[in-house]
Protein backbone atom coordinates (compact mmCIF):
# COMPACT_ATOMS: atom_id res chain seq x y z
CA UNK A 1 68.87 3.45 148.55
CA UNK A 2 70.52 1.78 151.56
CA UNK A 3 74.30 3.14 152.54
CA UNK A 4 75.44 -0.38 151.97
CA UNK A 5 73.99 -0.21 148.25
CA UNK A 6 75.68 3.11 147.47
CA UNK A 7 78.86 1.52 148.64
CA UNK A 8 78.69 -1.45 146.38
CA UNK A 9 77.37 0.47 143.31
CA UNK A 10 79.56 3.27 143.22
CA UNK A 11 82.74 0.38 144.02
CA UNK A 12 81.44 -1.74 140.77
CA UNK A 13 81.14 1.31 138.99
CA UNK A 14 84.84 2.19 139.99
CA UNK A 15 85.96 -1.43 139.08
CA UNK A 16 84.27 -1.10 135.49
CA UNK A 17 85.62 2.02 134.80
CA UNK A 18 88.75 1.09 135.63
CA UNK A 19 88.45 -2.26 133.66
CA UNK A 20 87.74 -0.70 131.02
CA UNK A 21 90.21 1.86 130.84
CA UNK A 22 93.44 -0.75 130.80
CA UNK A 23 95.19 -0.55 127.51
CA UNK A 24 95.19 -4.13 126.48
CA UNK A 25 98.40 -3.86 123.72
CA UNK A 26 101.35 -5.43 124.95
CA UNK A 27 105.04 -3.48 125.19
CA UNK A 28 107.58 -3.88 122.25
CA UNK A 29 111.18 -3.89 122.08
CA UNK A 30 112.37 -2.15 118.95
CA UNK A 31 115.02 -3.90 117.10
CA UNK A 32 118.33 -1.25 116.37
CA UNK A 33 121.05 -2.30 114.29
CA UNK A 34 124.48 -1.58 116.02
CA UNK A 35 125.65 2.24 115.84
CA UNK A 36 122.03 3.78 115.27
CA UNK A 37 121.53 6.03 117.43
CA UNK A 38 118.20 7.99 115.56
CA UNK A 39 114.57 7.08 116.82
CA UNK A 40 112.52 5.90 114.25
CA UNK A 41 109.56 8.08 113.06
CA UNK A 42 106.01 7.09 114.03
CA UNK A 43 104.51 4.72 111.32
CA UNK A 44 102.34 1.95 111.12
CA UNK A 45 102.24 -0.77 112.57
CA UNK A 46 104.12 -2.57 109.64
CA UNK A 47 106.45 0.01 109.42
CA UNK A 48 105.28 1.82 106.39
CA UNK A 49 104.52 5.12 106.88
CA UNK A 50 101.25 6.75 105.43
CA UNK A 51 101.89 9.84 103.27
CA UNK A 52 100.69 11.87 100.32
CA UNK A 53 101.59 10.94 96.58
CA UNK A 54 101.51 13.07 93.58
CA UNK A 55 101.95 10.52 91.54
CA UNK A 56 99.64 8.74 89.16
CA UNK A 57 98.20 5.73 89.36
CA UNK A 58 100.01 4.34 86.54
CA UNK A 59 103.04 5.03 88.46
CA UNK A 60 102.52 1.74 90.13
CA UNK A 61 104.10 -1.47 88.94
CA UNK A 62 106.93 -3.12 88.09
CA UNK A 63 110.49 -1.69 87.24
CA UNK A 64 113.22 -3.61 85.61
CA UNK A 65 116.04 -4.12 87.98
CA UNK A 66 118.99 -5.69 85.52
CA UNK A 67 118.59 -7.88 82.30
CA UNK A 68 118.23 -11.05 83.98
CA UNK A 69 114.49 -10.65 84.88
CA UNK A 70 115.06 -8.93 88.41
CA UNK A 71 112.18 -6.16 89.52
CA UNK A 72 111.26 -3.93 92.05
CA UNK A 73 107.09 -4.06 92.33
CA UNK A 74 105.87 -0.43 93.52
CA UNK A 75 102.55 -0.33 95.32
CA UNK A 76 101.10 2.74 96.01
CA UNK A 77 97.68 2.50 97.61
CA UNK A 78 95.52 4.78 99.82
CA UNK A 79 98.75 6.73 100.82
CA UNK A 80 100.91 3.88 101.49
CA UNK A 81 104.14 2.60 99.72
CA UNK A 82 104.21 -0.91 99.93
CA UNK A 83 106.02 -3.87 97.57
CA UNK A 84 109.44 -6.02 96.94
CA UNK A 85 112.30 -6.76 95.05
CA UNK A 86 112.63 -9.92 93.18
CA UNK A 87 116.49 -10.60 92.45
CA UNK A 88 117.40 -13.18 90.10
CA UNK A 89 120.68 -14.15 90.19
CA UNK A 90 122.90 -14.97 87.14
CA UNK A 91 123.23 -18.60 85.87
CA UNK A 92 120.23 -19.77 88.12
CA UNK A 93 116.22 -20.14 87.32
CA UNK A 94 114.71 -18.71 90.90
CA UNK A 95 114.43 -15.74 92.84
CA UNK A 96 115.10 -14.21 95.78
CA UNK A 97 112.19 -11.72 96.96
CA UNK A 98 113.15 -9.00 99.40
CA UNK A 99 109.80 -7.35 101.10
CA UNK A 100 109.51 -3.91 102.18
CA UNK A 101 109.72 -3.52 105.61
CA UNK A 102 110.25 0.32 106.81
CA UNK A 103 108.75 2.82 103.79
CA UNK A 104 107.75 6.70 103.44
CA UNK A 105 106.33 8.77 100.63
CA UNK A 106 106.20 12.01 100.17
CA UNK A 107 104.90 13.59 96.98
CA UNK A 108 106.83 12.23 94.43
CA UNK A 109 109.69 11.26 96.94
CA UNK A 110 109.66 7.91 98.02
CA UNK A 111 111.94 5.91 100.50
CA UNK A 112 111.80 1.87 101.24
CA UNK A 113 114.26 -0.19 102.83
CA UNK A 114 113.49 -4.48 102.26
CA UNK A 115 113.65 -7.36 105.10
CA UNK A 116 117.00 -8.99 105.15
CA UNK A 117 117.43 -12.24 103.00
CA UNK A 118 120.46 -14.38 103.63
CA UNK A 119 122.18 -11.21 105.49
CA UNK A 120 121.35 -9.26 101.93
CA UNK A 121 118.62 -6.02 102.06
CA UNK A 122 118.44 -3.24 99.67
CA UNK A 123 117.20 0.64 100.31
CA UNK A 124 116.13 3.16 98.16
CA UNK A 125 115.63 6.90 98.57
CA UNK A 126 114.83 9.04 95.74
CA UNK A 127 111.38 9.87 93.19
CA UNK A 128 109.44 8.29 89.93
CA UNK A 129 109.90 10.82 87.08
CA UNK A 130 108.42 10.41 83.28
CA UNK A 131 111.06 8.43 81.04
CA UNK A 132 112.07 9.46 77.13
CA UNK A 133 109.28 7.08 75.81
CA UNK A 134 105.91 8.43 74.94
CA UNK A 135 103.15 6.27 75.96
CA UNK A 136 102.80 3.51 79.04
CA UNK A 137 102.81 1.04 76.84
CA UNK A 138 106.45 1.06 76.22
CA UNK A 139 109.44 0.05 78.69
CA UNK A 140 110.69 3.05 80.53
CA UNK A 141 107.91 5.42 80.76
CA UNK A 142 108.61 5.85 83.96
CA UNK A 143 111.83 6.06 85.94
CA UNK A 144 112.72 5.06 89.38
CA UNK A 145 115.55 7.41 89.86
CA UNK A 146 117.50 7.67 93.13
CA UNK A 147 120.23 6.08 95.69
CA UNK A 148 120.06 2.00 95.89
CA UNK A 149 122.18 0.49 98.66
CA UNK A 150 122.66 -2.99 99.18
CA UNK A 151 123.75 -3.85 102.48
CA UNK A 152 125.34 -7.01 103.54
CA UNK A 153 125.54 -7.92 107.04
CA UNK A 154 128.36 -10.64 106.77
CA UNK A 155 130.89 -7.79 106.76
CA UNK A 156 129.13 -4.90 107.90
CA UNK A 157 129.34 -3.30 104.40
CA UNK A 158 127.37 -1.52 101.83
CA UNK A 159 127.25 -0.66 98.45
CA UNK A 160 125.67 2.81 96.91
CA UNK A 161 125.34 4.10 93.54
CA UNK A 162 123.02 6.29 91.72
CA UNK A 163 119.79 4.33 89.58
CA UNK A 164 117.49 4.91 86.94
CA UNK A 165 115.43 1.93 86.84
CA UNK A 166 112.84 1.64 83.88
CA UNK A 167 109.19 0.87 84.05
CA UNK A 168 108.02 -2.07 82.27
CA UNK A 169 104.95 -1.97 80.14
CA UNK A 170 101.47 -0.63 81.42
CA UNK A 171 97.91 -1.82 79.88
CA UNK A 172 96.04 1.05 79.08
């Protein structure tokens, strides 16, 4: 092979590598809210994080947020906590749904915190336990027990208190 053809082959081969080798995903800006100063963990790209439940199957559904028809749908599915909050207000006929943006679970811990609606988001920190009823089929076989916050960006201001939030029916 001619010096000339070395020179171009081994310079393509350089170019190709090198082509090939560029990382073609574009740089983010990650979105703080004012005062946090913590990094967030690594997570998927949605931000829910993949983990390991102990918790059955049945586990995932719906829980009965207040009276009025409001729920928080639980997801669990190859590791990953996913779902939303519907919140019916009182006196009207339709819903506000609140999607999970950031989540983590951990065993039987679990953590979510929704997508802001109207300034409004909710997060939860805490575990599903076994209720006082004795079969899936009835309400509150399951509890989603924990910390709720609702946070409300208008005035900066939140709102905690302790939950037990029952289960609605499962089919067998």
């Amino acid at each position: 092979m001619s010096p000339l053809r070395r020179f171009i082959v081994v310079v393509l081969l350089g170019w190709a590598s090198a082509a090939v080798a560029q990382d073609t995903t574009d740089p983010a800006l990650h979105h703080r809210t004012p005062g946090q100063t913590e990094q967030t963990p690594p997570n998927t790209p949605n931000g829910k994080q993949k983990g390991t439940s102990t918790l059955p199957e049945s586990a995932t559904g719906e829980y009965m947020l207040d009276d009025n028809g409001s729920i928080v749908q639980i997801t669990i599915e190859s590791g990953v906590l996913d779902g939303y909050i519907s919140r019916v207000i009182e006196g009207q006929t339709t819903a506000l749904t609140y999607f999970f943006d950031r989540t983590t679970i951990d065993g039987d811990h679990l953590t979510f915190t929704t997508k802001p609606v109207h300034g409004i988001w909710y997060s939860f920190n805490g575990t599903i336990v076994h209720g006082e009823v004795p079969t899936k089929q009835e309400t509150g076989f399951y509890r989603l027990k924990g910390t709720w916050i609702m946070h409300a960006d208008a005035g900066k201001t939140q709102s905690s208190s302790m939950v037990s939030f029952r289960s609605t029916p499962r089919s067998e």
